[in-house]
Protein backbone atom coordinates (compact mmCIF):
# COMPACT_ATOMS: atom_id res chain seq x y z
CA UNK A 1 157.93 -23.02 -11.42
CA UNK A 2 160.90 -20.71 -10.62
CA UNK A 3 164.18 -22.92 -10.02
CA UNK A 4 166.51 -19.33 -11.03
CA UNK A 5 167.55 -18.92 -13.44
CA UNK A 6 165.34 -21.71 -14.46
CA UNK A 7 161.46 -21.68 -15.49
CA UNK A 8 160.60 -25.27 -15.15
CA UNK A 9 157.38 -27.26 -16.38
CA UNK A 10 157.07 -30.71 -15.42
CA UNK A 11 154.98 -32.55 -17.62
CA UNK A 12 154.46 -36.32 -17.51
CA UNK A 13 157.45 -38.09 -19.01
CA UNK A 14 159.27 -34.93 -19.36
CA UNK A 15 160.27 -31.25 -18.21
CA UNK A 16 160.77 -28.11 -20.11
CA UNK A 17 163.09 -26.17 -18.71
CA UNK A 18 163.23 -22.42 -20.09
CA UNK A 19 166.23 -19.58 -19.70
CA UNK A 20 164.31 -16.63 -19.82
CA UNK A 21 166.35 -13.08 -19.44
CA UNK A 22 166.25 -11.49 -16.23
CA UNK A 23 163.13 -8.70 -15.43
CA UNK A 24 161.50 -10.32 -18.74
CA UNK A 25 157.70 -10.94 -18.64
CA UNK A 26 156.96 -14.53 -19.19
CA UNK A 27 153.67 -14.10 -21.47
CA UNK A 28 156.31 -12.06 -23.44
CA UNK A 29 159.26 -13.68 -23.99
CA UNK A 30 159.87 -13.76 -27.94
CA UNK A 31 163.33 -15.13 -27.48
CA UNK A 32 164.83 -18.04 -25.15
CA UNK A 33 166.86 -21.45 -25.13
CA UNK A 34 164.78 -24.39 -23.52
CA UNK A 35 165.71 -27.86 -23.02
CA UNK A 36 163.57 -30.90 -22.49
CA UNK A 37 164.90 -33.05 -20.27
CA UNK A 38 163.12 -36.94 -20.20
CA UNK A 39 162.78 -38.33 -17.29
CA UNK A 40 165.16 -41.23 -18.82
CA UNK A 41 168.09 -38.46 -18.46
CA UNK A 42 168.18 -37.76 -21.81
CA UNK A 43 168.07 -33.82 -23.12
CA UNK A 44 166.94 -32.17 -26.08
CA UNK A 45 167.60 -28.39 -26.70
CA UNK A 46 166.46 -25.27 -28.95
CA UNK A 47 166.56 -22.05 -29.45
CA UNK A 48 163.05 -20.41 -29.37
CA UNK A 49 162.28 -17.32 -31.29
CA UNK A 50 159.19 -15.55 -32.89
CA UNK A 51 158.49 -14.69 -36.29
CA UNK A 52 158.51 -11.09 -35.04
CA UNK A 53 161.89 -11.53 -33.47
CA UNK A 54 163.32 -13.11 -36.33
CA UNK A 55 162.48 -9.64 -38.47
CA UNK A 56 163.48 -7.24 -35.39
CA UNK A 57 166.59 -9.20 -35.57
CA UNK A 58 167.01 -8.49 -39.63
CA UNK A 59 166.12 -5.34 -39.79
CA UNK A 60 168.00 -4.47 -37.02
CA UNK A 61 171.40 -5.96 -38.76
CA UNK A 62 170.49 -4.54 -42.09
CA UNK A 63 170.11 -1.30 -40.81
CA UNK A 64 173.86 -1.58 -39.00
CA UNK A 65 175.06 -2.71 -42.97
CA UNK A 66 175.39 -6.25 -41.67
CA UNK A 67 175.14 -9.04 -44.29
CA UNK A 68 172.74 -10.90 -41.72
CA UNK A 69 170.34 -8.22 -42.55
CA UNK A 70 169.77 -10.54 -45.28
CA UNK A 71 168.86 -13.52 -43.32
CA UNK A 72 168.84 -14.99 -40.15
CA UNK A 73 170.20 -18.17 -38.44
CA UNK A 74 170.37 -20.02 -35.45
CA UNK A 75 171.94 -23.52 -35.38
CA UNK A 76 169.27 -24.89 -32.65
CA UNK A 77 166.78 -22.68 -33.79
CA UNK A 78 162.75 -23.30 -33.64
CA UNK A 79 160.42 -20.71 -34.97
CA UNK A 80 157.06 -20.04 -33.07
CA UNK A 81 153.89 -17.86 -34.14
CA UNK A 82 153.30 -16.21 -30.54
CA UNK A 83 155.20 -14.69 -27.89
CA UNK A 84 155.31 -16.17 -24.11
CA UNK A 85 156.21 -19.34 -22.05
CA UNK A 86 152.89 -20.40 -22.48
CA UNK A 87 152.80 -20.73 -26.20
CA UNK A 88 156.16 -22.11 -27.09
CA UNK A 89 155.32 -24.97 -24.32
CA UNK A 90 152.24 -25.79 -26.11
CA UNK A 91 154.79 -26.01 -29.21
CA UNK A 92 156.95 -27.95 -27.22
CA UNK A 93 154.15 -30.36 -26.05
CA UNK A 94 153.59 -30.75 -29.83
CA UNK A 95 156.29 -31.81 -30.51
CA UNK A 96 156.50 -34.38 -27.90
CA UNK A 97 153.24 -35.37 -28.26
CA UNK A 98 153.86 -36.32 -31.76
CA UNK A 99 157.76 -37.39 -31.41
CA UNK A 100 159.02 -34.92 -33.79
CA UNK A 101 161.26 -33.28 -30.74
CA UNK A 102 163.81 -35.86 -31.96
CA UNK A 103 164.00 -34.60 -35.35
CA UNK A 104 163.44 -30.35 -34.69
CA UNK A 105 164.96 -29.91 -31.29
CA UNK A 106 169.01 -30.87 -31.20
CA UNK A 107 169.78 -33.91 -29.06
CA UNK A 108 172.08 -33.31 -26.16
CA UNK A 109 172.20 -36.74 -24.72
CA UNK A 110 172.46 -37.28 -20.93
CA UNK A 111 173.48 -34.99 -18.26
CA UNK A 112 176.42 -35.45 -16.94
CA UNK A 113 176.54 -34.98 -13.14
CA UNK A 114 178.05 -31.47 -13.18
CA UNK A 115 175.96 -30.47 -15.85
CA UNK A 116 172.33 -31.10 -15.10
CA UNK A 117 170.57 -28.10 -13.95
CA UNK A 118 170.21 -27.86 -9.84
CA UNK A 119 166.44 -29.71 -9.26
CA UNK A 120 166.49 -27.88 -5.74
CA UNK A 121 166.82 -31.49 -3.91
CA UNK A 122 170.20 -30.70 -2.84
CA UNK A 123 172.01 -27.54 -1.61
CA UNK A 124 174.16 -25.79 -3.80
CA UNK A 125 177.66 -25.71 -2.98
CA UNK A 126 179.19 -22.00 -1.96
């Protein structure tokens, strides 16, 4: 569900909530930050990027002479096989499922008031 510039799935327990770039194609999204949030408050974050995006990337910096050409590194980053919401929410799910989340994805904590994303309940100041 669109919540702009949020892509929201609730799931039971949790929501993954997705950043995807403006215009972009959802079954083709090879790059995006995602949180899940618990329904306890509490949020967990990544990075999400293909193996193809992760050599794009390279060989894009090694062909500007940039040392990164040499590797590549994101502090919150997970690695996926396939492009799309779809598939890195199946990841995601995983991850959950199993309770590895709190090991791969970076822990946040709770949202502060200001913070958490607008759940379309209220009306947005301005």
């Amino acid at each position: 569900m669109w919540d702009s510039p949020f892509y929201r799935l609730k799931r039971d327990g949790y929501e993954i909530c997705f950043v995807p770039g403006g215009g972009e194609k959802l079954d083709e999204v090879c790059d995006v930050d995602m949180w899940v949030i618990r329904d306890d408050g509490e949020r967990w974050s990544a990075t999400v990027v293909t193996l193809d995006q992760v050599r794009r990337l390279m060989d894009r910096q090694r062909e500007a002479g940039d040392p990164e050409g040499d590797y590549w590194w994101c502090w919150d980053g997970l690695i996926v096989r396939e492009p799309g919401l779809t598939a890195m929410a199946e990841v995601i799910d995983g991850l959950v499922a199993s309770g590895e989340y709190t090991t791969v994805l970076r822990h946040l904590g709770p949202a502060e008031p200001d913070e958490e994303p607008d759940d379309g309940d209220e009306p947005a100041d301005g």
